[in-house]
Protein backbone atom coordinates (compact mmCIF):
# COMPACT_ATOMS: atom_id res chain seq x y z
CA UNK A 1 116.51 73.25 125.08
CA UNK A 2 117.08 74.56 121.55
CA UNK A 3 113.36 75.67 121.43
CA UNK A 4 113.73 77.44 124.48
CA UNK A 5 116.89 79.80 122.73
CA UNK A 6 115.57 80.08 119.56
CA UNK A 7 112.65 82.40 121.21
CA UNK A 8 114.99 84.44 123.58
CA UNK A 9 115.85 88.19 123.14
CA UNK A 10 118.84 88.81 124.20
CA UNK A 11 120.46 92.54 124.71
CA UNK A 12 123.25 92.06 121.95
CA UNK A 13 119.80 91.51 119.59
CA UNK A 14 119.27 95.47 120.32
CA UNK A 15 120.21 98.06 117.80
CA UNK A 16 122.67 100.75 120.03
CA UNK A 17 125.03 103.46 118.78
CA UNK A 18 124.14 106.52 117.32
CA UNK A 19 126.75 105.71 114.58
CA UNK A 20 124.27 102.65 113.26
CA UNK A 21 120.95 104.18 113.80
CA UNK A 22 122.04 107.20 111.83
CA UNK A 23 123.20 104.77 108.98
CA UNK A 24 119.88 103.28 109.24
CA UNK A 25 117.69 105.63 108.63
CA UNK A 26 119.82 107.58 105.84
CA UNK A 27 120.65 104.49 103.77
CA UNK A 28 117.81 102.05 104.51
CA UNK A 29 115.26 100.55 102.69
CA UNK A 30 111.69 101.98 104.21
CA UNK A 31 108.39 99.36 104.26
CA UNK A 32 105.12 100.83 105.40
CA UNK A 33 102.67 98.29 106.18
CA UNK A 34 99.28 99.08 108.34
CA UNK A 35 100.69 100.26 111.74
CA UNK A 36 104.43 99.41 111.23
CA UNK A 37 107.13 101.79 109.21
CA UNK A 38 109.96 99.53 108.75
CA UNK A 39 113.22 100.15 108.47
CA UNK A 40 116.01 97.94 107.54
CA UNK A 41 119.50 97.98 106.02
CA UNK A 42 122.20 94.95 105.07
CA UNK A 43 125.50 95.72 107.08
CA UNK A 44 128.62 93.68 106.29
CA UNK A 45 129.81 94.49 110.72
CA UNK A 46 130.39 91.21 111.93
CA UNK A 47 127.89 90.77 114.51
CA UNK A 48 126.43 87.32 116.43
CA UNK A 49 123.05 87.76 115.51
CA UNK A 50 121.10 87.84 112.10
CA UNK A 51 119.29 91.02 112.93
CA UNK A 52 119.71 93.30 115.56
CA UNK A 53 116.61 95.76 116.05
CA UNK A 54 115.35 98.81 117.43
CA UNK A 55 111.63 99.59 118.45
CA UNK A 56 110.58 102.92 118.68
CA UNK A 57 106.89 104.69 119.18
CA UNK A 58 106.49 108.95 118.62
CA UNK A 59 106.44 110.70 121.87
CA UNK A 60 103.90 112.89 119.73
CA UNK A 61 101.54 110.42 118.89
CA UNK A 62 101.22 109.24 122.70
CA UNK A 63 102.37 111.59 125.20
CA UNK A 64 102.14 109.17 128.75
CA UNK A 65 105.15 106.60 128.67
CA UNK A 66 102.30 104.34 129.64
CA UNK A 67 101.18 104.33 126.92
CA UNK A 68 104.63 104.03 124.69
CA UNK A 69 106.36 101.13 126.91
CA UNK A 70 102.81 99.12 126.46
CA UNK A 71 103.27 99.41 122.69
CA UNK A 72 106.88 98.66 122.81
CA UNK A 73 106.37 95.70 124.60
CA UNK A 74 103.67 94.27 122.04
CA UNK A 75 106.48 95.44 119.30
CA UNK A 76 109.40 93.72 121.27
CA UNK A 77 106.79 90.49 121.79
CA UNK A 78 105.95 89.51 118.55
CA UNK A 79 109.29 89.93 117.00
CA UNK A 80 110.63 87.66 119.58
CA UNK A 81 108.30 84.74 119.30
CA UNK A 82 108.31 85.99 115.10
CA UNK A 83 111.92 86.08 114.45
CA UNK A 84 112.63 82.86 113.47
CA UNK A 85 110.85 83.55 110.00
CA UNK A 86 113.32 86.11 109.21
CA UNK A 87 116.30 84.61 110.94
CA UNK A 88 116.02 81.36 108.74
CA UNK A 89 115.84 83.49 105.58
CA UNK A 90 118.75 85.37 106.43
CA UNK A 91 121.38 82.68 107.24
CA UNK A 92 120.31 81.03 103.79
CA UNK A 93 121.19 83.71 102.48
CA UNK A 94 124.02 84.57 104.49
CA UNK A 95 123.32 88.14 104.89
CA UNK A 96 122.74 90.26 108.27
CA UNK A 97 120.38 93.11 109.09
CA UNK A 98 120.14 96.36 110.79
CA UNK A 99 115.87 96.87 111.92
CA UNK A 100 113.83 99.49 112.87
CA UNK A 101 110.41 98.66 113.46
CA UNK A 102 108.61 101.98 114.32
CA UNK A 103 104.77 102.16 115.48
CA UNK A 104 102.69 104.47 113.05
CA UNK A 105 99.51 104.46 114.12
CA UNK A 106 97.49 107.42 116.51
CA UNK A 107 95.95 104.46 118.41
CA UNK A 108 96.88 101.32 120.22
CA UNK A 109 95.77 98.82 117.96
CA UNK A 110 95.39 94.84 119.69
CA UNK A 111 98.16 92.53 119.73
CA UNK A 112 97.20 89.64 117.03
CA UNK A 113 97.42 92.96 114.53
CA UNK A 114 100.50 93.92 115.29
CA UNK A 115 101.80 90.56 115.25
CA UNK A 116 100.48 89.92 111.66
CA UNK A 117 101.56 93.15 110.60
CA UNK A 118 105.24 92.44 111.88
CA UNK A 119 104.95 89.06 109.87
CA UNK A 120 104.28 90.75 106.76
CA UNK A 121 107.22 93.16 107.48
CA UNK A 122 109.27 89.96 107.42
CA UNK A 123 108.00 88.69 104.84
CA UNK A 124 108.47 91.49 102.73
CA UNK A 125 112.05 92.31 104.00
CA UNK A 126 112.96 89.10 102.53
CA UNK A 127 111.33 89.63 99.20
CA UNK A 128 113.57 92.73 98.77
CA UNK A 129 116.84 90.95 100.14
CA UNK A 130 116.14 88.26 97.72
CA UNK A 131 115.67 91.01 94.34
């Protein structure tokens, strides 16, 4: 039963208020790997979760939501089944994230890149938590 939660992604997970996401993006650290432009910043708000994330694809890059939501949902997918890496890490440490994990790319790329690609974001969010 414990397997089964420790994959789930549940809606308090989610990054909301403009508040936050403003705070984000002006005092964040920014990662650019491949197709991925990370974003991520420690907050001291006492929230139930380890990281709570936002996923986000330009409306320029693709204009049909199609499109977008498909990407999203490859995003959204392999953080969920991904997470785990960072979560461990991050209750070692004790700390607790704010994530943006934006798609960069002009194409859709296959989902075994993207999921490597978020992996190395992980991996190199907890190299700089860890400096």
């Amino acid at each position: 039963m414990e397997d089964i939660q420790r994959f789930r992604f549940k809606k308090e997970e989610r990054l909301t208020g403009k508040k936050n996401i403003e705070r984000l993006f002006k005092k964040g650290i920014h990662i650019y790997k491949n197709c991925i432009h990370a974003v991520f910043l420690v907050v001291e708000d006492p929230q139930k979760f380890p990281v709570r994330v936002l996923f986000a694809v330009s409306r320029k890059k693709f204009k049909r939501a199609i499109k977008r939501n498909l990407i999203k949902r490859r995003l959204r997918e392999s953080y969920r089944l991904n997470k785990y890496i960072i979560y461990d890490q991050l209750n070692l440490i004790e700390k607790k994230i704010n994530l943006a994990l934006i798609y960069e790319e002009n194409e859709i790329i296959d989902y075994k890149t993207i999921e490597k690609t978020v992996r190395e974001v992980f991996n190199e969010i907890i190299l700089n938590l860890r400096e």
